[in-house]
Every structure is written in C-alpha cells, then in structure tokens.
C-alpha atoms as a PDB file:
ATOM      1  CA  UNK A   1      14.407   7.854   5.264  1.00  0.00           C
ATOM      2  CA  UNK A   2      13.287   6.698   1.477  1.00  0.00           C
ATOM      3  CA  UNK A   3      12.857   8.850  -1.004  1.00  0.00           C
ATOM      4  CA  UNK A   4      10.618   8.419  -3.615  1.00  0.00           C
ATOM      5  CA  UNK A   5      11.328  10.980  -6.545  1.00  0.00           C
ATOM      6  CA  UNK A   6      11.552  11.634 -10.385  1.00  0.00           C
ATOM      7  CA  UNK A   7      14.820  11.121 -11.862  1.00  0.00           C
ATOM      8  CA  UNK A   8      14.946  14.942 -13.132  1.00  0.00           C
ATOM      9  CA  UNK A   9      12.960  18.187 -12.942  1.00  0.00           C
ATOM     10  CA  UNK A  10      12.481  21.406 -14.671  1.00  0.00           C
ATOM     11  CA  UNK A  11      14.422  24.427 -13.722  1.00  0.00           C
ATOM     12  CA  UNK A  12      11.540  26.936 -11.581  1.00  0.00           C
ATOM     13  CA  UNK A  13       9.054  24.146 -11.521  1.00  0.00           C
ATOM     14  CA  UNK A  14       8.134  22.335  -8.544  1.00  0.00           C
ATOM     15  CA  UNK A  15       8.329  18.545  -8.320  1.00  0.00           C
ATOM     16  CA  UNK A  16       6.276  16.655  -5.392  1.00  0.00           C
ATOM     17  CA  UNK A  17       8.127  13.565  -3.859  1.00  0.00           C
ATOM     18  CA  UNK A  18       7.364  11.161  -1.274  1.00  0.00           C
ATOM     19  CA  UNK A  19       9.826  10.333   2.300  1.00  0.00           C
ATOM     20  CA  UNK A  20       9.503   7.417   3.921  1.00  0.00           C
ATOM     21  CA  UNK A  21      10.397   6.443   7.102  1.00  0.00           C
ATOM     22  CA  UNK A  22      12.581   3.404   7.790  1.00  0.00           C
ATOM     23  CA  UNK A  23      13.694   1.469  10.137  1.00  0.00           C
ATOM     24  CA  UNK A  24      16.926  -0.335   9.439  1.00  0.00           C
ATOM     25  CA  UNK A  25      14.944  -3.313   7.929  1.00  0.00           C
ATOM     26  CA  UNK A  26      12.913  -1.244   5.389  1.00  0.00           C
ATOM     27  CA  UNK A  27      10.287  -1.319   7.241  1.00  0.00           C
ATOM     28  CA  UNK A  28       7.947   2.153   7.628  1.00  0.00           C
ATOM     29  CA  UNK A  29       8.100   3.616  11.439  1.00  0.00           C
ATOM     30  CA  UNK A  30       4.218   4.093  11.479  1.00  0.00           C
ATOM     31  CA  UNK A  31       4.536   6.311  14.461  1.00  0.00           C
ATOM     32  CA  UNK A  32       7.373   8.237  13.937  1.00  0.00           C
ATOM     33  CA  UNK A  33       6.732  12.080  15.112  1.00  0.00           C
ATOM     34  CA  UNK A  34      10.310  13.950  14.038  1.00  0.00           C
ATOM     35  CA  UNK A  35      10.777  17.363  12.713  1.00  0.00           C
ATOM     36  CA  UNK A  36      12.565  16.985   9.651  1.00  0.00           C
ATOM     37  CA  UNK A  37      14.514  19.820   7.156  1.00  0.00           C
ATOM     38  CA  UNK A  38      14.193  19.258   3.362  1.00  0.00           C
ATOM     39  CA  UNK A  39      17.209  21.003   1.747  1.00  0.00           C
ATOM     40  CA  UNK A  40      19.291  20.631  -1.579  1.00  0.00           C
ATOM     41  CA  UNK A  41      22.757  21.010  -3.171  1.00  0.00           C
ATOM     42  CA  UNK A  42      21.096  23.996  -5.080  1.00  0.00           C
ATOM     43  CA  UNK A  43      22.385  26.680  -2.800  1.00  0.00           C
ATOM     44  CA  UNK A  44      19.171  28.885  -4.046  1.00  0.00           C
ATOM     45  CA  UNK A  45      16.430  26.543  -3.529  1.00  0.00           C
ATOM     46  CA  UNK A  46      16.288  26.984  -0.044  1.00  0.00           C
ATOM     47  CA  UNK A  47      15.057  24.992   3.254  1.00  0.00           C
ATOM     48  CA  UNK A  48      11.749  23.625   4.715  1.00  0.00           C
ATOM     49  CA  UNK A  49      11.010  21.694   7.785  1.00  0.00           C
ATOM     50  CA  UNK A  50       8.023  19.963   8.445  1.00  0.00           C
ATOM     51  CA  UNK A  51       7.144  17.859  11.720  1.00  0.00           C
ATOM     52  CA  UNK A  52       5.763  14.575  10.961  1.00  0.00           C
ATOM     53  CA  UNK A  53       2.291  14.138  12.967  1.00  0.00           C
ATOM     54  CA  UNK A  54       0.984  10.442  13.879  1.00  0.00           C
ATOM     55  CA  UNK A  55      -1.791  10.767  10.956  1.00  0.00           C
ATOM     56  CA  UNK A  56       1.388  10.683   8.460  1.00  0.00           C
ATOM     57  CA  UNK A  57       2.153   6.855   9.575  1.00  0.00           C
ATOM     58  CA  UNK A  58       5.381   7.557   8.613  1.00  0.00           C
ATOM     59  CA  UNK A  59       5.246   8.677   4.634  1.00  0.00           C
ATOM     60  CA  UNK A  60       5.062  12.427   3.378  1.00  0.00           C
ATOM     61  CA  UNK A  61       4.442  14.218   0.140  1.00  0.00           C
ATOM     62  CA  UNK A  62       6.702  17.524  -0.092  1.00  0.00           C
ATOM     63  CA  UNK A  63       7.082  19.953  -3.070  1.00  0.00           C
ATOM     64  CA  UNK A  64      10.360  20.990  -3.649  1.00  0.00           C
ATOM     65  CA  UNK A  65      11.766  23.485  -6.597  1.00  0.00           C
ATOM     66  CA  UNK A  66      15.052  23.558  -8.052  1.00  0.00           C
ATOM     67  CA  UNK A  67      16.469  27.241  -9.301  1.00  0.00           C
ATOM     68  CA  UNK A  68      20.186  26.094 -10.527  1.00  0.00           C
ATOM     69  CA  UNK A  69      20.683  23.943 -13.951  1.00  0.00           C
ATOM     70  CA  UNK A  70      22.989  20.105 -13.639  1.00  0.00           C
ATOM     71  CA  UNK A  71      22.867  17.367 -10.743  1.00  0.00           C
ATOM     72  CA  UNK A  72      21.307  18.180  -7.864  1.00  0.00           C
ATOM     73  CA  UNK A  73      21.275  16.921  -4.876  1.00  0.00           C
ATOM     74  CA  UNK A  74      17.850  16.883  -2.402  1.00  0.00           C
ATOM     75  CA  UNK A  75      18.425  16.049   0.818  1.00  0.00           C
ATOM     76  CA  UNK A  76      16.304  14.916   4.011  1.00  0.00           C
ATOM     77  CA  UNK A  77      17.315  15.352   7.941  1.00  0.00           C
ATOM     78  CA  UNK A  78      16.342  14.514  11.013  1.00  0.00           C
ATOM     79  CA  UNK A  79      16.313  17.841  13.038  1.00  0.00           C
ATOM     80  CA  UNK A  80      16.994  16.079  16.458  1.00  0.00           C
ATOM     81  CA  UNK A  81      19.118  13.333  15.035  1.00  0.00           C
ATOM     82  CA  UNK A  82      21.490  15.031  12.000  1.00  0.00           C
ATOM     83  CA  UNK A  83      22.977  11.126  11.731  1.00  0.00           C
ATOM     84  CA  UNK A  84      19.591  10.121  10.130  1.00  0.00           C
ATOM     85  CA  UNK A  85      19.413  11.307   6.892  1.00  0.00           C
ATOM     86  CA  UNK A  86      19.130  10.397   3.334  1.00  0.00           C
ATOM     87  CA  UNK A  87      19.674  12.078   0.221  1.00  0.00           C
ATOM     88  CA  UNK A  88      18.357  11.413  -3.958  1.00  0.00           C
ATOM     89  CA  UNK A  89      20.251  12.932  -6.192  1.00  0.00           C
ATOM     90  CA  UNK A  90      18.378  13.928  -9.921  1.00  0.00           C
ATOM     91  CA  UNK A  91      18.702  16.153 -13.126  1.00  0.00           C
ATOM     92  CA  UNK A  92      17.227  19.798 -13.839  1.00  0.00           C
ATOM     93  CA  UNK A  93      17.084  20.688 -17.062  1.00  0.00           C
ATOM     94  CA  UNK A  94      16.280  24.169 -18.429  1.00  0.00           C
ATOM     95  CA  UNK A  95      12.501  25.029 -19.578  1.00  0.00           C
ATOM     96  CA  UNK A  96      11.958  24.016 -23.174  1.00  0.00           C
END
C-alpha cells in the first residue's frame, strides 16, 4: 500500500488521505478486492476497515482523526494478509 497524506494534523480534526495499492513495482493493482483495517499509534483514535470493491481500481480516500498530541503513527493492513501493510507517520498539533 501507498499512502498519500499531510505531513501533520490538528488534534480532534479529521484529515482525509488517499491508499494506494501496489504491486511490488509501484504499480496500482486495479482489481484488487481486500478488506483492509486503518488504525494508528494513537491508542484513542480507534479502528476502521473498509473492503475495497472493483469500482475503487485500487486507490481509496479515508478520513481518519487523531485524539493524542506528538508523532503519530497511521497505519494500513491487509485483513487476510497482516504481512502487507504500510504505515505514514505525521505530526498533530494542538488547536490554535
């Protein structure tokens, strides 16, 4: 997987980012159909899954938000495969 994100967020705000998926040339699996869980480092930002459907052709937009302050960690996982996976890590900063 590829992810596509900003380099920080905003504590209790949601950010959308963009997952890709790869083969291991880089190039986009058109017809991939997996079940995938979205997850972080920030132990109270929770989980979702989502099951990619042939109309996706392989790329996904997902809103994620961060509750904890520092580096964070936002992670993507193959349900049925745990060994593909990929992970961006960012900033969250506190509301001004």
């Amino acid at each position: 997987f590829m992810i596509s994100a900003p380099t920080s967020a905003t504590q209790g705000v949601s950010i959308k980012f963009t997952v890709t998926v790869q083969d291991a040339y880089g190039n986009t699996v058109t017809d991939y159909v997996g079940k995938v869980r979205v997850s972080s480092s920030d132990t109270k930002a929770g989980t979702s899954d989502y099951t990619f459907a042939k109309k996706d052709g392989g790329v996904h937009s997902f809103s994620y938000t961060f509750s904890t302050l520092g580096k964070q960690t936002l992670f993507v996982t193959d349900l049925n495969n745990v060994n593909v996976k990929s992970q961006f890590t960012l900033d969250v900063f506190a509301k001004k």
